[in-house]
Every structure is written in C-alpha cells, then in structure tokens.
PDB file of N, CA and C in Angstrom:
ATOM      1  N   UNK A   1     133.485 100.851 109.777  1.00  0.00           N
ATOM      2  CA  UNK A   1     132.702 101.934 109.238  1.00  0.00           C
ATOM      3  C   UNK A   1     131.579 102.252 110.211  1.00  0.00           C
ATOM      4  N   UNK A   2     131.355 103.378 110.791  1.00  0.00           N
ATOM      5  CA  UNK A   2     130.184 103.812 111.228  1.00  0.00           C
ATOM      6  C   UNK A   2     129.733 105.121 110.693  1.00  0.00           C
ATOM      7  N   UNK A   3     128.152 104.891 110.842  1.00  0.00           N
ATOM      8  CA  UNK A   3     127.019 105.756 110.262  1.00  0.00           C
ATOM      9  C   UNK A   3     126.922 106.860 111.376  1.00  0.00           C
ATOM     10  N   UNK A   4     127.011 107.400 110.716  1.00  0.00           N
ATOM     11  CA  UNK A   4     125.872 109.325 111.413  1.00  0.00           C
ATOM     12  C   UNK A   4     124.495 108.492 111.641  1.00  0.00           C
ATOM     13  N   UNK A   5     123.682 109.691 113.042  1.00  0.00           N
ATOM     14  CA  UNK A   5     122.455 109.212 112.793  1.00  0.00           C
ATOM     15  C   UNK A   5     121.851 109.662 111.401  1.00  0.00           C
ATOM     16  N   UNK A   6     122.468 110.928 111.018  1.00  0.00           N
ATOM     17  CA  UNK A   6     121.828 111.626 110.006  1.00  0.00           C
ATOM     18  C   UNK A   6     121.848 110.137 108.808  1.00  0.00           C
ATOM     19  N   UNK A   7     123.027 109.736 108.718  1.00  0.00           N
ATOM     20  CA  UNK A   7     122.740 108.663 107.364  1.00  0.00           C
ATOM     21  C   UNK A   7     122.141 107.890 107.949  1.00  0.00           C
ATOM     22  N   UNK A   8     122.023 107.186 108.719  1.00  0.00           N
ATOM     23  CA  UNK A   8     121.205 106.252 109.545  1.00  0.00           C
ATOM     24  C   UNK A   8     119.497 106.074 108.974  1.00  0.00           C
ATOM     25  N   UNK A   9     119.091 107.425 109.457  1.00  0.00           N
ATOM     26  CA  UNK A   9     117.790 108.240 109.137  1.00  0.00           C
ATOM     27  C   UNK A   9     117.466 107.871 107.685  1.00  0.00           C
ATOM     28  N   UNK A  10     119.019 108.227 106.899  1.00  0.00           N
ATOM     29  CA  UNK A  10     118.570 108.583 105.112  1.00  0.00           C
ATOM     30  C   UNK A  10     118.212 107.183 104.762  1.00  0.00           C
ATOM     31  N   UNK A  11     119.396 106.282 105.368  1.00  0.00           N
ATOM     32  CA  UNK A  11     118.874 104.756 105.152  1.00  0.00           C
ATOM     33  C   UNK A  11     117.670 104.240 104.925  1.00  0.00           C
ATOM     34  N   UNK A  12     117.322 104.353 106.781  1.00  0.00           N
ATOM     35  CA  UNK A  12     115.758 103.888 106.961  1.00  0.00           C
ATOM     36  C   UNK A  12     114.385 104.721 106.307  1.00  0.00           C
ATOM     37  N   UNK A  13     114.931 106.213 105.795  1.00  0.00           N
ATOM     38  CA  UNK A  13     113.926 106.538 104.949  1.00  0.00           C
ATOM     39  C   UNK A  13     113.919 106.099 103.745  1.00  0.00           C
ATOM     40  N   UNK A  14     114.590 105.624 103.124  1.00  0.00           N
ATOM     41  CA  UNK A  14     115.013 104.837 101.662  1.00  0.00           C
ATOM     42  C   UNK A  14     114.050 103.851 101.960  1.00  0.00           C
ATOM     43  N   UNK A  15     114.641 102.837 103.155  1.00  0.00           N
ATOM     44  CA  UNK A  15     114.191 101.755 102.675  1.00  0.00           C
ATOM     45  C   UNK A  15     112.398 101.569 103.038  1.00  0.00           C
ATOM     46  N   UNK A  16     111.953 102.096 103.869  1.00  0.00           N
ATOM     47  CA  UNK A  16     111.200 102.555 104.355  1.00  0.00           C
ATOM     48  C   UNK A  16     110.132 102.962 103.240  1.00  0.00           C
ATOM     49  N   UNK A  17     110.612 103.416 102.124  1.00  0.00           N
ATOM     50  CA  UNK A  17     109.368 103.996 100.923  1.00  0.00           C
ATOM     51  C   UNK A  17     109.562 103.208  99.717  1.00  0.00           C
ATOM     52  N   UNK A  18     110.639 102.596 100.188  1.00  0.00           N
ATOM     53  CA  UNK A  18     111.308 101.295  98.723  1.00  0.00           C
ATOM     54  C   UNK A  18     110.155 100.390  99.376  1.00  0.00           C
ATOM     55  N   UNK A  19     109.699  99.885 100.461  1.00  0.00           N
ATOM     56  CA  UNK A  19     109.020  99.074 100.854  1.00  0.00           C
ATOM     57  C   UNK A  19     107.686  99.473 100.507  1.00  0.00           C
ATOM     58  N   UNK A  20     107.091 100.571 100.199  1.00  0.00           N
ATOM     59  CA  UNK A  20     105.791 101.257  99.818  1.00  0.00           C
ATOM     60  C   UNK A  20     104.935 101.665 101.011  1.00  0.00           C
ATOM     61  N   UNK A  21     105.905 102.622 101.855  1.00  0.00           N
ATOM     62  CA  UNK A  21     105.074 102.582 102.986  1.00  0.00           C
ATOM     63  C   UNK A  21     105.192 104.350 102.223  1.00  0.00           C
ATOM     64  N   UNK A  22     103.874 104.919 103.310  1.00  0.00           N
ATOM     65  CA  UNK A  22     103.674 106.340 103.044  1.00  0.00           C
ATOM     66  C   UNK A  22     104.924 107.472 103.521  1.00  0.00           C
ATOM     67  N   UNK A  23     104.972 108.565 103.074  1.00  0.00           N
ATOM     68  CA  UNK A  23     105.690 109.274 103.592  1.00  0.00           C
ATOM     69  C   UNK A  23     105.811 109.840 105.015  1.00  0.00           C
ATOM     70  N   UNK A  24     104.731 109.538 105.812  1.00  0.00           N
ATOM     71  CA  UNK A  24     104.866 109.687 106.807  1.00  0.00           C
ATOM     72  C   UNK A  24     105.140 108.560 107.591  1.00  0.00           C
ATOM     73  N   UNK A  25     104.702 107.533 107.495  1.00  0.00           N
ATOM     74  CA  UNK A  25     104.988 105.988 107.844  1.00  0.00           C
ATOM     75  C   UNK A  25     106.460 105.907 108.222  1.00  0.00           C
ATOM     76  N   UNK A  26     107.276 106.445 106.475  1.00  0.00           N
ATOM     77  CA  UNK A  26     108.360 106.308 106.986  1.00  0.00           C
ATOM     78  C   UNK A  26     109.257 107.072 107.159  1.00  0.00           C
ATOM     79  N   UNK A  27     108.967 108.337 107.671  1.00  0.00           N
ATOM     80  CA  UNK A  27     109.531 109.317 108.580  1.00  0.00           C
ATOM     81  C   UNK A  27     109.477 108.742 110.343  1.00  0.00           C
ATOM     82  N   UNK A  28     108.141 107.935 110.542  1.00  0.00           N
ATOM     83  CA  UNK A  28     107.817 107.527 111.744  1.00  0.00           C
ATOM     84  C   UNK A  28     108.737 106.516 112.038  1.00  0.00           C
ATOM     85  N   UNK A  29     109.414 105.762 110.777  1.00  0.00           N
ATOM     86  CA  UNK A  29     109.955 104.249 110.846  1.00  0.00           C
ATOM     87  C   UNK A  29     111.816 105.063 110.866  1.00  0.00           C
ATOM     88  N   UNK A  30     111.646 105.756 110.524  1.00  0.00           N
ATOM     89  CA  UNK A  30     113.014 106.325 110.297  1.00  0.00           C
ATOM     90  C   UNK A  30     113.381 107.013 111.799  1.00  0.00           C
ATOM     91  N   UNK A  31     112.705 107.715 112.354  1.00  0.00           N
ATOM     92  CA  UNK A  31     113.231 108.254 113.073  1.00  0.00           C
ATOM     93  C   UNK A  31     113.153 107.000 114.381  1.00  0.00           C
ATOM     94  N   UNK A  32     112.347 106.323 114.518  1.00  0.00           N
ATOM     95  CA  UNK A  32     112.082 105.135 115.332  1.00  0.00           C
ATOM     96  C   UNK A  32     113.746 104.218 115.404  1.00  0.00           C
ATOM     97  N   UNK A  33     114.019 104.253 114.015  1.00  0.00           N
ATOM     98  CA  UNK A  33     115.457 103.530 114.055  1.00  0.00           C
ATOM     99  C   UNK A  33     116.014 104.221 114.520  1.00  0.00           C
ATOM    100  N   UNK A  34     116.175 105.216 114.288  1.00  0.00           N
ATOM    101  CA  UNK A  34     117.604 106.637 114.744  1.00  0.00           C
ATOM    102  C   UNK A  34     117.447 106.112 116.563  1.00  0.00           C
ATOM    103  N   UNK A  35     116.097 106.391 117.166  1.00  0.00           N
ATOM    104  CA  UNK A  35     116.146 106.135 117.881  1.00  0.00           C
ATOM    105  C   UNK A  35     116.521 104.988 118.827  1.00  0.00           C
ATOM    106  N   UNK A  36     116.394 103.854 118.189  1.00  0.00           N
ATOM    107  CA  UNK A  36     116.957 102.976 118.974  1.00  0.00           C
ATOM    108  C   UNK A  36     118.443 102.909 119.195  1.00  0.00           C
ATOM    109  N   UNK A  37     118.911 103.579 117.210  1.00  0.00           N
ATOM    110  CA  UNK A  37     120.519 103.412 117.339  1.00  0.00           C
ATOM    111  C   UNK A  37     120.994 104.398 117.878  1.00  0.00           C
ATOM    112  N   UNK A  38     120.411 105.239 118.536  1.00  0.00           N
ATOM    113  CA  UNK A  38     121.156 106.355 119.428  1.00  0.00           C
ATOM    114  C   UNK A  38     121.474 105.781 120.942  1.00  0.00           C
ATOM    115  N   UNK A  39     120.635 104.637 121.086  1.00  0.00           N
ATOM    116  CA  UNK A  39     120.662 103.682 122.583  1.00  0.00           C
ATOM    117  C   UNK A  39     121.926 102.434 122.613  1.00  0.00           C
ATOM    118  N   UNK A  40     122.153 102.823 121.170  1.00  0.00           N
ATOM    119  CA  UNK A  40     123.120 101.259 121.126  1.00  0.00           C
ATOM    120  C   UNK A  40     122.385  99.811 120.630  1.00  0.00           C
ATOM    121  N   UNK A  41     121.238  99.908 120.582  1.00  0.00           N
ATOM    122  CA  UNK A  41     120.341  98.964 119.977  1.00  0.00           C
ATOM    123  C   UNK A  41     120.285  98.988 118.500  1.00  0.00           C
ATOM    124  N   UNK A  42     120.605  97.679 118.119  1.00  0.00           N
ATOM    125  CA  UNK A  42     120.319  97.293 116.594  1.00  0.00           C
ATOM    126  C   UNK A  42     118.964  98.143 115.970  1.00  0.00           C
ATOM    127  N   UNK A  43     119.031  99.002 115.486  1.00  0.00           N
ATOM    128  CA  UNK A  43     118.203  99.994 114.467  1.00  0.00           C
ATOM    129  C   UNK A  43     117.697  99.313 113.793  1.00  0.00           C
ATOM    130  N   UNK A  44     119.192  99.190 112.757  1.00  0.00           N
ATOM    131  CA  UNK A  44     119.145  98.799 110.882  1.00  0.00           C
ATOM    132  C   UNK A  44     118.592  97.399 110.997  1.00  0.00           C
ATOM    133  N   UNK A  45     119.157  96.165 112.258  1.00  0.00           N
ATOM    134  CA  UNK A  45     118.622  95.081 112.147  1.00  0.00           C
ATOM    135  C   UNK A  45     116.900  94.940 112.334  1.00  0.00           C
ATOM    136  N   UNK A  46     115.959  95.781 113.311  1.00  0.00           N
ATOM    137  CA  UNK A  46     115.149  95.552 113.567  1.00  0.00           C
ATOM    138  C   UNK A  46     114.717  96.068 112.570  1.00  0.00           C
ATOM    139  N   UNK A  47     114.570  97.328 111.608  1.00  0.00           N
ATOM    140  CA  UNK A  47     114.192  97.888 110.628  1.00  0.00           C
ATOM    141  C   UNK A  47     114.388  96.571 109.208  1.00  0.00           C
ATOM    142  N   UNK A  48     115.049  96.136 109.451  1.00  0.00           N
ATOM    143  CA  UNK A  48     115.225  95.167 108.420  1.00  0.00           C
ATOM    144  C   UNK A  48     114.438  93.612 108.545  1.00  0.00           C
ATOM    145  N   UNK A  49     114.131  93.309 109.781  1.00  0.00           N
ATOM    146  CA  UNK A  49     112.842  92.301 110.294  1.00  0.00           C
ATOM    147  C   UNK A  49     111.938  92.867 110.139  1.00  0.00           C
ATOM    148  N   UNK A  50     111.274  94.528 110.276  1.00  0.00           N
ATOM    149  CA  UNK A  50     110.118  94.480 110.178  1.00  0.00           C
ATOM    150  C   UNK A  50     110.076  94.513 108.978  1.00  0.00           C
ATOM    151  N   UNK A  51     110.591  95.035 107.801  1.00  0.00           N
ATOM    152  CA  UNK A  51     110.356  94.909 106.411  1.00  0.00           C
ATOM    153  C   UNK A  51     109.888  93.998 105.677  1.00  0.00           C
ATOM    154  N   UNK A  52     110.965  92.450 106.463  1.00  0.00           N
ATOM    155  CA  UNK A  52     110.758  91.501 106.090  1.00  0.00           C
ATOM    156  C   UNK A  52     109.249  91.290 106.362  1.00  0.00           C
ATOM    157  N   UNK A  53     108.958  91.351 107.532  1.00  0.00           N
ATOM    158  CA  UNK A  53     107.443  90.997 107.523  1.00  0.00           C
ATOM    159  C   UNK A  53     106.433  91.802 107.008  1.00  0.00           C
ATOM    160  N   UNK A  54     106.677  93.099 106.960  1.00  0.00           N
ATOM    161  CA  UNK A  54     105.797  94.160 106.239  1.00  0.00           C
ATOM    162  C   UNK A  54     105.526  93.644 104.499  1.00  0.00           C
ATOM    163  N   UNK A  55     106.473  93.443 104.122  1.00  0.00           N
ATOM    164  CA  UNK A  55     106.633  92.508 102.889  1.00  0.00           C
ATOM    165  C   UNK A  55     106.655  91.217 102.424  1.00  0.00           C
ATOM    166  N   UNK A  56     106.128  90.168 104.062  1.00  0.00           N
ATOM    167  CA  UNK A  56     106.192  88.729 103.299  1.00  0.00           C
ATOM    168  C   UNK A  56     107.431  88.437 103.205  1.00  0.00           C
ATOM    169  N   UNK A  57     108.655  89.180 103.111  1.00  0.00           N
ATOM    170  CA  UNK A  57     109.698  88.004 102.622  1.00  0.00           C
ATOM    171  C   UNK A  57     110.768  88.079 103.792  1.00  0.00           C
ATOM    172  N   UNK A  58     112.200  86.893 103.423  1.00  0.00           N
ATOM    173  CA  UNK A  58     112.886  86.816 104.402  1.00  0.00           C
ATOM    174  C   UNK A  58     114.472  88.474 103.717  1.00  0.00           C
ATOM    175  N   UNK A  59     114.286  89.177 104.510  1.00  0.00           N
ATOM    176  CA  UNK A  59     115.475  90.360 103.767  1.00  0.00           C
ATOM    177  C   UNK A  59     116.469  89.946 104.867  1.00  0.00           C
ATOM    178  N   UNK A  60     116.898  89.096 105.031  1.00  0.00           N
ATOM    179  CA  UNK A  60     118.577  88.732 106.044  1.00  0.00           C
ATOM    180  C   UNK A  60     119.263  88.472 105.220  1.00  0.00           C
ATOM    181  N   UNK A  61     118.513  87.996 103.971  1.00  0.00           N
ATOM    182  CA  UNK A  61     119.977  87.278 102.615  1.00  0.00           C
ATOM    183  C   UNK A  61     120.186  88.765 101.929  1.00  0.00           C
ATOM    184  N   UNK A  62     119.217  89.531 101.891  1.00  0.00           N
ATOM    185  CA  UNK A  62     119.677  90.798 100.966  1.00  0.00           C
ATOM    186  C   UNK A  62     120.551  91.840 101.571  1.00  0.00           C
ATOM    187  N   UNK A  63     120.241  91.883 102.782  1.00  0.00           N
ATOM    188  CA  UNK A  63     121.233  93.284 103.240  1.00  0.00           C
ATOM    189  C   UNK A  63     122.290  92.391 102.800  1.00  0.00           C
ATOM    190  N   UNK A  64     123.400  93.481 103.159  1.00  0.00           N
ATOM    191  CA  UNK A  64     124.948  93.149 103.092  1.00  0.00           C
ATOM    192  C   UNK A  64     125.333  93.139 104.557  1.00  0.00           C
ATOM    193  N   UNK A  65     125.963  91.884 104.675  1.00  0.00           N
ATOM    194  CA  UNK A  65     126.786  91.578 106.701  1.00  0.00           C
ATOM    195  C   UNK A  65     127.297  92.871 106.500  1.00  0.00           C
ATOM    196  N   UNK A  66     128.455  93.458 105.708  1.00  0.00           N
ATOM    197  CA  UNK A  66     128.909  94.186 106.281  1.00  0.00           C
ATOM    198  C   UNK A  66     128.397  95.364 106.754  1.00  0.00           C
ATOM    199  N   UNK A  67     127.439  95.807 106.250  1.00  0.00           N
ATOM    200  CA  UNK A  67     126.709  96.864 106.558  1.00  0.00           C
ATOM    201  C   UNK A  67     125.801  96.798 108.095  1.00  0.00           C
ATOM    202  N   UNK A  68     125.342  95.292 108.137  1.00  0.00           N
ATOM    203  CA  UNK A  68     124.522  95.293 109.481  1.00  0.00           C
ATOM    204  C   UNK A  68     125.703  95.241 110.085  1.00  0.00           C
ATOM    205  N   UNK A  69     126.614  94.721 110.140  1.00  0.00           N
ATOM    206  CA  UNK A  69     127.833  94.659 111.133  1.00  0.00           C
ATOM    207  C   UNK A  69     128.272  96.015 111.558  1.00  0.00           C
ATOM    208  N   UNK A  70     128.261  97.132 110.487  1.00  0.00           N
ATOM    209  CA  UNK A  70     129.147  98.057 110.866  1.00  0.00           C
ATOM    210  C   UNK A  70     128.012  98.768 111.606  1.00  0.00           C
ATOM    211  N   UNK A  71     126.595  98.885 111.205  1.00  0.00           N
ATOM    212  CA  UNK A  71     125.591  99.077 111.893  1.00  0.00           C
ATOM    213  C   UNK A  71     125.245  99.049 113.522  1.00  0.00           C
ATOM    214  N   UNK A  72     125.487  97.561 113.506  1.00  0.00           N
ATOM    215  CA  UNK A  72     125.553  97.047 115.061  1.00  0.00           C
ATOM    216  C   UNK A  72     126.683  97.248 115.903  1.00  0.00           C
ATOM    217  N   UNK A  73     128.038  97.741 115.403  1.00  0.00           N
ATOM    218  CA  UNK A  73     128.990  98.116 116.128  1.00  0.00           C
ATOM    219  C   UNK A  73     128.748  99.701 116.503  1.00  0.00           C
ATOM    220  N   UNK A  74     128.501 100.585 115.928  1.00  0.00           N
ATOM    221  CA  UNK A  74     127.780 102.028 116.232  1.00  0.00           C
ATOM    222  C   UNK A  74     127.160 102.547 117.137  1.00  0.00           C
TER     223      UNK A  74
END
C-alpha cells in the first residue's frame, strides 16, 4: 500500500491536532512530513517520535507496522 502525499498530509494533520497542537503548528508539522516523504525519508516515522515526545509517551506500540511499513516503502 502506498500513500499520496495528499493523504500523507491528511494523516499528519490528524494526528498533529489529535496531539493538541494549534492549527497552524500542525499545518507546519504536516507539511514538514510531506516533505521529508517526498525525499524518501521516513515522514510518518519521525512524525510519530516527535509526538511521542511532544506527549510524554512511547507511540511505537500504537501505530500499526503495517502502516509505518507501507509508509517507509513510499
């Protein structure tokens, strides 16, 4: 399975305001991912470490592998 940047984007803006960041925060955090995953660089993974730390907790058990997987193949 691979993502559009466009879903890519919708992702990291989801998770991005699920985390309680502002609307612009995470337009900044969203397009920041797009950007890396347009290089071939893990996006969704780094977006998903900073959360973890933006929030105190560990989020590697919550995503779903398959999703970072299909992520990181993209």
């Amino acid at each position: 399975m691979s993502w559009s940047l466009g879903e890519t984007a919708a992702l990291a803006l989801k998770a991005a305001r699920g985390a309680g960041m502002s609307w612009g925060l995470a337009e900044e955090t969203a397009a920041s991912v797009v950007w890396l995953h347009s290089r071939g660089l893990p996006g969704i993974s780094a977006l998903c470490s900073y959360l973890g730390q933006y929030l105190g907790q560990d989020l590697g058990q919550a995503a779903p592998r398959r999703a970072l997987k299909a992520a990181a193949r993209s």
